[in-house]
Protein backbone atom coordinates (compact mmCIF):
# COMPACT_ATOMS: atom_id res chain seq x y z
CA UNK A 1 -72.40 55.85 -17.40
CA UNK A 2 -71.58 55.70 -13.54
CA UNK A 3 -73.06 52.56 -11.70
CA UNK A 4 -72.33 52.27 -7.93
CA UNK A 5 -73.69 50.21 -4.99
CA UNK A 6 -72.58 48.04 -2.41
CA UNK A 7 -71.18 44.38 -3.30
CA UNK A 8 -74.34 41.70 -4.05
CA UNK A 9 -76.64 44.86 -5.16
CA UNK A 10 -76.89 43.74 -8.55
CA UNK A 11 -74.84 46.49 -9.96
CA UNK A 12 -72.61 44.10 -12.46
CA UNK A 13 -76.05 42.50 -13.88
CA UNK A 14 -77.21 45.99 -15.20
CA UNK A 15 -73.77 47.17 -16.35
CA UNK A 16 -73.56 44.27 -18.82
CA UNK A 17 -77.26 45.16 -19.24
CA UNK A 18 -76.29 48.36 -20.52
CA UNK A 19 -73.38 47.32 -22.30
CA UNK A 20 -75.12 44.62 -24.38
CA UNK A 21 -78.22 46.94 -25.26
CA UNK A 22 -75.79 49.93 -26.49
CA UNK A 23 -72.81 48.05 -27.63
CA UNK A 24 -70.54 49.48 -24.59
CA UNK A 25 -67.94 48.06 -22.60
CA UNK A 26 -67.84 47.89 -18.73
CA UNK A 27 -64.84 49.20 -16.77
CA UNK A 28 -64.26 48.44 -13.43
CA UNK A 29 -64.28 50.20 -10.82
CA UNK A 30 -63.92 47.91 -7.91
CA UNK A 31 -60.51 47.94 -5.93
CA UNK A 32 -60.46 44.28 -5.53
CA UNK A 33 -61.82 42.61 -8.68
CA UNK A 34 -58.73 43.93 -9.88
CA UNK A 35 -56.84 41.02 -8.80
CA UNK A 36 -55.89 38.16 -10.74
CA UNK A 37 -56.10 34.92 -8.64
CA UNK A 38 -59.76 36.32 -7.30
CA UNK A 39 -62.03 35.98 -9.68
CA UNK A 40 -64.31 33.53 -7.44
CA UNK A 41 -64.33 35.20 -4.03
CA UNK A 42 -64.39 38.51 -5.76
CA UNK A 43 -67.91 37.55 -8.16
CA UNK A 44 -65.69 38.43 -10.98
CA UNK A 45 -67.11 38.71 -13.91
CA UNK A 46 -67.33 34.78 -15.24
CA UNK A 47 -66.46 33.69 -19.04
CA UNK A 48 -70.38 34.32 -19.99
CA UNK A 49 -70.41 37.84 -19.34
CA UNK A 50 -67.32 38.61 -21.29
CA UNK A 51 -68.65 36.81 -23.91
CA UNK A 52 -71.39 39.24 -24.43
CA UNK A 53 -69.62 42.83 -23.54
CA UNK A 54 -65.48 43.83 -23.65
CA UNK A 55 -64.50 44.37 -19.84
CA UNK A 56 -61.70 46.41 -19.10
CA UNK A 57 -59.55 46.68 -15.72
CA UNK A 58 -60.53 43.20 -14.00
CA UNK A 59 -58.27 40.47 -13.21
CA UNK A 60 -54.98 42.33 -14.34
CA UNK A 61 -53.15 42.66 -11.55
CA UNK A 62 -50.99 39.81 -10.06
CA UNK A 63 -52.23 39.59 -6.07
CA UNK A 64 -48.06 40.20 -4.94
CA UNK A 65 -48.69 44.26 -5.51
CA UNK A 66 -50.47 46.37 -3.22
CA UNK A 67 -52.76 48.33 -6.33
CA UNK A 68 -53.23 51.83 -5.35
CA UNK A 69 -56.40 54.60 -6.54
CA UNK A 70 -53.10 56.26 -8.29
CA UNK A 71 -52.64 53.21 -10.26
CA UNK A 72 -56.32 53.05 -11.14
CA UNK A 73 -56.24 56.47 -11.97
CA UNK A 74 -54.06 56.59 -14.43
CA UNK A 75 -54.90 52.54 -15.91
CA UNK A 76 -58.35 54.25 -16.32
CA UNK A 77 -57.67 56.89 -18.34
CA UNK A 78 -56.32 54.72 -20.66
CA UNK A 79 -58.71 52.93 -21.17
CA UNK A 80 -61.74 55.43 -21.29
CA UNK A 81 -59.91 57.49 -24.10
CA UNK A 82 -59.73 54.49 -25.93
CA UNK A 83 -62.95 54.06 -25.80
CA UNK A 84 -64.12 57.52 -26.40
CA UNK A 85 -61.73 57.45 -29.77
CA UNK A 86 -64.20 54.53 -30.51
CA UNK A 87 -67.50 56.14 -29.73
CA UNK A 88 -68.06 53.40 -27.62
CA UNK A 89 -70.19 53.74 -24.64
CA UNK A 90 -68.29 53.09 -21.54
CA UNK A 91 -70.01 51.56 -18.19
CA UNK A 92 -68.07 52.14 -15.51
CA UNK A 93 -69.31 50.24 -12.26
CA UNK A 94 -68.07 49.16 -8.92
CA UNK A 95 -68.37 49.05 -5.36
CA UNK A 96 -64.87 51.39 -4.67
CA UNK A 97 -66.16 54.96 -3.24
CA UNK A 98 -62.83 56.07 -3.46
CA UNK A 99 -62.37 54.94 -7.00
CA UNK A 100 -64.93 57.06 -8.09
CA UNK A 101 -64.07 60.28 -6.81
CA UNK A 102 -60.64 59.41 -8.03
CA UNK A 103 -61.85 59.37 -11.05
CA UNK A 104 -63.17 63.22 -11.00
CA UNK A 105 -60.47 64.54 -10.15
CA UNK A 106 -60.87 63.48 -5.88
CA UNK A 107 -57.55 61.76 -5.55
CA UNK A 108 -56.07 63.16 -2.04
CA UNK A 109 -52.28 63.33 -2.10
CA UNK A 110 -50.81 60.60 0.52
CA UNK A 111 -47.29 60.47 2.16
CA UNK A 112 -45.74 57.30 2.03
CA UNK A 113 -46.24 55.26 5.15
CA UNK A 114 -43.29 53.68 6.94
CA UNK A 115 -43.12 49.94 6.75
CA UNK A 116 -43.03 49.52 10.52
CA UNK A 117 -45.51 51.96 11.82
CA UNK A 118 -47.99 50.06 8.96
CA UNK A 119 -46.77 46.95 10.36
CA UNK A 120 -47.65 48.15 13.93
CA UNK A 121 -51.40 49.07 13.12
CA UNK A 122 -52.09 46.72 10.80
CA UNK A 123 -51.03 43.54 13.48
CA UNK A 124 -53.40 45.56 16.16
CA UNK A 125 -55.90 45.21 13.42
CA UNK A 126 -55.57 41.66 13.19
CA UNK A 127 -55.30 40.89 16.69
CA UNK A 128 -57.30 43.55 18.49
CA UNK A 129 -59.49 45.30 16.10
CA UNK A 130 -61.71 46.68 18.90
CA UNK A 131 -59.11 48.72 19.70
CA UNK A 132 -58.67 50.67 16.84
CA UNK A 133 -61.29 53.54 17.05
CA UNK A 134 -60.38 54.26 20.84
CA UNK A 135 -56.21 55.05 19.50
CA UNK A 136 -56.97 57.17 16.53
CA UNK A 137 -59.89 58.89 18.99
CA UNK A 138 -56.56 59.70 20.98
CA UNK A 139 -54.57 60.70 18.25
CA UNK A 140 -57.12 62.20 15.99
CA UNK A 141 -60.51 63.08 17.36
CA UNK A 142 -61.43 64.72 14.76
CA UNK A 143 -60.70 61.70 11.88
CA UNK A 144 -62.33 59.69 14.70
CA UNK A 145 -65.81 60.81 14.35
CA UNK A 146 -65.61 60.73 10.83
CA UNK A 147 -65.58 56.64 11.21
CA UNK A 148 -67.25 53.94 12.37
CA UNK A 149 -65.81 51.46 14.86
CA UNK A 150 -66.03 48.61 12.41
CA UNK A 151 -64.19 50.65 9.67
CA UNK A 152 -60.86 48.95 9.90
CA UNK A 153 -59.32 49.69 6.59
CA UNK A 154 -59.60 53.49 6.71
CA UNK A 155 -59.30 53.62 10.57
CA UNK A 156 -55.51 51.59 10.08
CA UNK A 157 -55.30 54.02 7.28
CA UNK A 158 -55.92 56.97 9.38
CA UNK A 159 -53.64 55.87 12.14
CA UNK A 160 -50.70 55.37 9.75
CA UNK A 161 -50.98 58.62 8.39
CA UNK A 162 -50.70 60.64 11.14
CA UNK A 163 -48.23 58.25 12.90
CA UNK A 164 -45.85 58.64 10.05
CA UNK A 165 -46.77 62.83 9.69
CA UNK A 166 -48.09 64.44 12.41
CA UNK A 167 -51.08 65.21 10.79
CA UNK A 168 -54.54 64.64 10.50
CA UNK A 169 -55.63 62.23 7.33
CA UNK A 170 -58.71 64.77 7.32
CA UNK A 171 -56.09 67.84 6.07
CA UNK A 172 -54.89 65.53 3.65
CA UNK A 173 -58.34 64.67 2.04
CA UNK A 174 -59.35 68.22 1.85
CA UNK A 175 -56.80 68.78 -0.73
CA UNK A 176 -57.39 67.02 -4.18
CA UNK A 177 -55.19 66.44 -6.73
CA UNK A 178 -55.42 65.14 -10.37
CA UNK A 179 -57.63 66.17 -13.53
CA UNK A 180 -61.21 65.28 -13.74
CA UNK A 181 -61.32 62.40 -15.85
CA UNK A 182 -65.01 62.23 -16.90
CA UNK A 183 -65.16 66.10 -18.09
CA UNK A 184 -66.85 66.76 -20.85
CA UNK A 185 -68.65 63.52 -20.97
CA UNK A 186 -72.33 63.18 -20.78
CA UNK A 187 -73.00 61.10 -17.73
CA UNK A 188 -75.74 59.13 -15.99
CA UNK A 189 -74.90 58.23 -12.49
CA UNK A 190 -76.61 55.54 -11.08
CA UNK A 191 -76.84 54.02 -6.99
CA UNK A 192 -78.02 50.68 -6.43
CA UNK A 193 -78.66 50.44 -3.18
CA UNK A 194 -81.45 47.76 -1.82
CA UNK A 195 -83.24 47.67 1.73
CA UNK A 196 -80.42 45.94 4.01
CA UNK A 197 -82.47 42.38 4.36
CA UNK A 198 -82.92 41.88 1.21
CA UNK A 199 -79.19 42.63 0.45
CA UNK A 200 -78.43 40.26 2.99
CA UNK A 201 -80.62 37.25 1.46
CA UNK A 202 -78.06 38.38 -2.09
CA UNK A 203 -75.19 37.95 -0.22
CA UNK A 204 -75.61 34.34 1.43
CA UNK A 205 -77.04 33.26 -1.84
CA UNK A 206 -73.85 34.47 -3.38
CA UNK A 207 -71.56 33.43 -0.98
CA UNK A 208 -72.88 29.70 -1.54
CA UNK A 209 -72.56 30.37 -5.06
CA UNK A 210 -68.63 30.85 -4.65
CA UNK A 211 -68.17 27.78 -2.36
CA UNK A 212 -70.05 25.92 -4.54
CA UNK A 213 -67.43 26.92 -7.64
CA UNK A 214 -64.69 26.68 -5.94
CA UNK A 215 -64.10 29.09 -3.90
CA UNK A 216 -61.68 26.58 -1.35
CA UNK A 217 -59.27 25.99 -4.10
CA UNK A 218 -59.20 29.56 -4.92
CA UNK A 219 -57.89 30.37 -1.46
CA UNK A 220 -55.70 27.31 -1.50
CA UNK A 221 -54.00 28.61 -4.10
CA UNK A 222 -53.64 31.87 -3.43
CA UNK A 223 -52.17 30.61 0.22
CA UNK A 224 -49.83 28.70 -1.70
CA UNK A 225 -48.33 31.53 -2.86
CA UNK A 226 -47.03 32.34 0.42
CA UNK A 227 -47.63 36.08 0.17
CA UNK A 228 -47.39 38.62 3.03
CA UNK A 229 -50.80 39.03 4.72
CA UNK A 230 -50.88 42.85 4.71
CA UNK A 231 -51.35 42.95 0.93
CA UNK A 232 -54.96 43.94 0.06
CA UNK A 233 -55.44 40.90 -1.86
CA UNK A 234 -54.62 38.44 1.04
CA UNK A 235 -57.91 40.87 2.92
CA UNK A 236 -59.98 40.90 0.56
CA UNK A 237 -63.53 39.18 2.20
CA UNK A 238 -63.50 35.65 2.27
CA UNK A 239 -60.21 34.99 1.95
CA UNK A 240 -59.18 34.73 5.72
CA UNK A 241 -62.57 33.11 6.38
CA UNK A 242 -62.05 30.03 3.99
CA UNK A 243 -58.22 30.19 4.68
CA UNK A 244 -59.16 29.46 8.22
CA UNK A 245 -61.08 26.32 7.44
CA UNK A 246 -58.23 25.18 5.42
CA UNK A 247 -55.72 25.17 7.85
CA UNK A 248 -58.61 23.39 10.49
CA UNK A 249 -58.98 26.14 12.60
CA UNK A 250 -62.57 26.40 12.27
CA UNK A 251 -65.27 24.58 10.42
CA UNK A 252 -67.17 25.34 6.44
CA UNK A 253 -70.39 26.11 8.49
CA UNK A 254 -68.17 28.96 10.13
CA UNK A 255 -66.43 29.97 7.73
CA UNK A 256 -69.32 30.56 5.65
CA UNK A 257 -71.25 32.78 8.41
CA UNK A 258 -67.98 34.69 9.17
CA UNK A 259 -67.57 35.55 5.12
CA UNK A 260 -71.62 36.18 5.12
CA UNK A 261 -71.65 38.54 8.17
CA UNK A 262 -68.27 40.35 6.76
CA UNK A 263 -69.57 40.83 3.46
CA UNK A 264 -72.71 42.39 4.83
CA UNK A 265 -71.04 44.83 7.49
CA UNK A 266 -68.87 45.62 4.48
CA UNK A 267 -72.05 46.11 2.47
CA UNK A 268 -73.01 48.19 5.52
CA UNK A 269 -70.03 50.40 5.08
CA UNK A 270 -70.19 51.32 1.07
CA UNK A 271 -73.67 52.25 1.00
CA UNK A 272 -73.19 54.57 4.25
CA UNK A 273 -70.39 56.10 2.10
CA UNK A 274 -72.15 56.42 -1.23
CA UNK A 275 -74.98 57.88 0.86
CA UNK A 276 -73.17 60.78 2.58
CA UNK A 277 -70.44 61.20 -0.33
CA UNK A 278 -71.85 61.23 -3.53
CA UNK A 279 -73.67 64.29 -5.24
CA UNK A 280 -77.65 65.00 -5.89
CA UNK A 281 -76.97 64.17 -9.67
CA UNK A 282 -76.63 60.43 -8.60
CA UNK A 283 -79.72 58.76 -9.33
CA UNK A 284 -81.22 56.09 -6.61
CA UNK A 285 -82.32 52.82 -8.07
CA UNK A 286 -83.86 50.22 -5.67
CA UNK A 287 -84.16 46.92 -7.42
């Protein structure tokens, strides 16, 4: 089983649903719950889900390397033959778009980006990210259209590819490479997806529910670790909100509307993808 939707939807609550009512196991499928020293800011799952159902693929991955789909890919399959070999019903669920086409067989080959030239966009990201959509619309109308203004991550993505190539990240993603990973199974694919407002009322009520556990000393620690801030842990949301209250640049109250209005305008961006990228067999659930 296949269970997408944007972050706060209420996807993890019915995979462990699932799980617990057919004796499955939920795999995840979201590129930053991957990450060891998130499990607050991330709404991990918490000690009392995997009590009830086996999780596979969350908190595994030490926040110093940059994970990749390629890694998930191939982690993944791992762990979904295992499960297979145990007749065990596996509930995969997440909020990564990419993830999931990854994991039938969508991976797009990428070159290897130069250090600098992702150093260059990436510091224009963090210092002018207005900017961003007007220089790949120079360099690459056509990738341009594809994205929102907002869209940072896959506009800096865009721009380093054809900075370091020449070419369009478009002719790269129309070329797929990998085996389909989910063949032969039978699948149910389902899309949470909410009306916005009430998505937003989820998402402050979560938010508070992370500062309220501890979500301060989470970042703390993770600052402590000194790591570079281009690694997608060190961006993942809420992380350079709270990180900014810690170091006194701006007050709790703000940093907890600047996480709330960046988790929503991400929450904004996943279910415009899932909407325009997944296939009619996907199966719309409102709750």
């Amino acid at each position: 089983m296949l269970i997408a939707g944007p972050t706060a939807s209420g996807k993890s609550v019915l995979a462990l649903e699932v799980a617990r009512l057919h004796g499955g196991a939920v795999v995840n499928c979201d590129s930053m719950q991957v990450y060891r020293e998130l499990r607050i800011v991330t709404a991990r799952p918490d000690a009392a889900d995997l009590a009830v159902a086996p999780h596979h693929l969350y908190g595994h991955v030490p926040a110093a390397i940059a994970y990749s789909a390629a890694a998930y890919v191939g982690e993944a399959a791992t762990v979904l033959r295992r499960l297979r070999k145990e007749s065990r019903l596996a509930v995969v669920v997440g909020g990564t778009g990419l993830y999931f086409r990854a994991l039938e067989g969508g991976l797009s080959p990428m070159p290897d980006i130069d250090p600098a030239i992702r150093a260059k966009w990436r510091a224009l990201a963090d210092e002018q990210p207005e900017r961003l959509h007007g220089e790949l619309a120079r360099r690459d109308p056509a990738a341009a259209a594809r994205l929102l203004p907002g869209d940072r991550q896959r506009l800096v993505r865009a721009l380093e590819v054809i900075a370091s190539t020449g070419r369009s990240i478009l002719d790269l993603q129309s070329r797929s490479s990998g085996r389909n990973l989910l063949a032969g199974m039978k699948l149910v694919r389902i899309l949470i997806d909410p009306p916005r407002p009430l998505l937003r009322q989820r998402i402050e009520k979560r938010f508070d529910r992370m500062l309220a556990s501890g979500a301060l000393g989470e970042v703390a620690a993770l600052a402590a670790l000194a790591l570079p801030d281009a690694l997608p842990a060190m961006r993942a949301i809420g992380v350079r909100e709270i990180a900014a209250h810690l170091g006194g640049r701006i007050t709790l109250d703000e940093a907890r509307q600047r996480g709330i209005d960046a988790t929503a305008q991400y929450a904004k961006r996943q279910s415009t993808w899932f909407r325009n990228q997944l296939t009619s067999d996907w199966l719309s659930f409102f709750p």
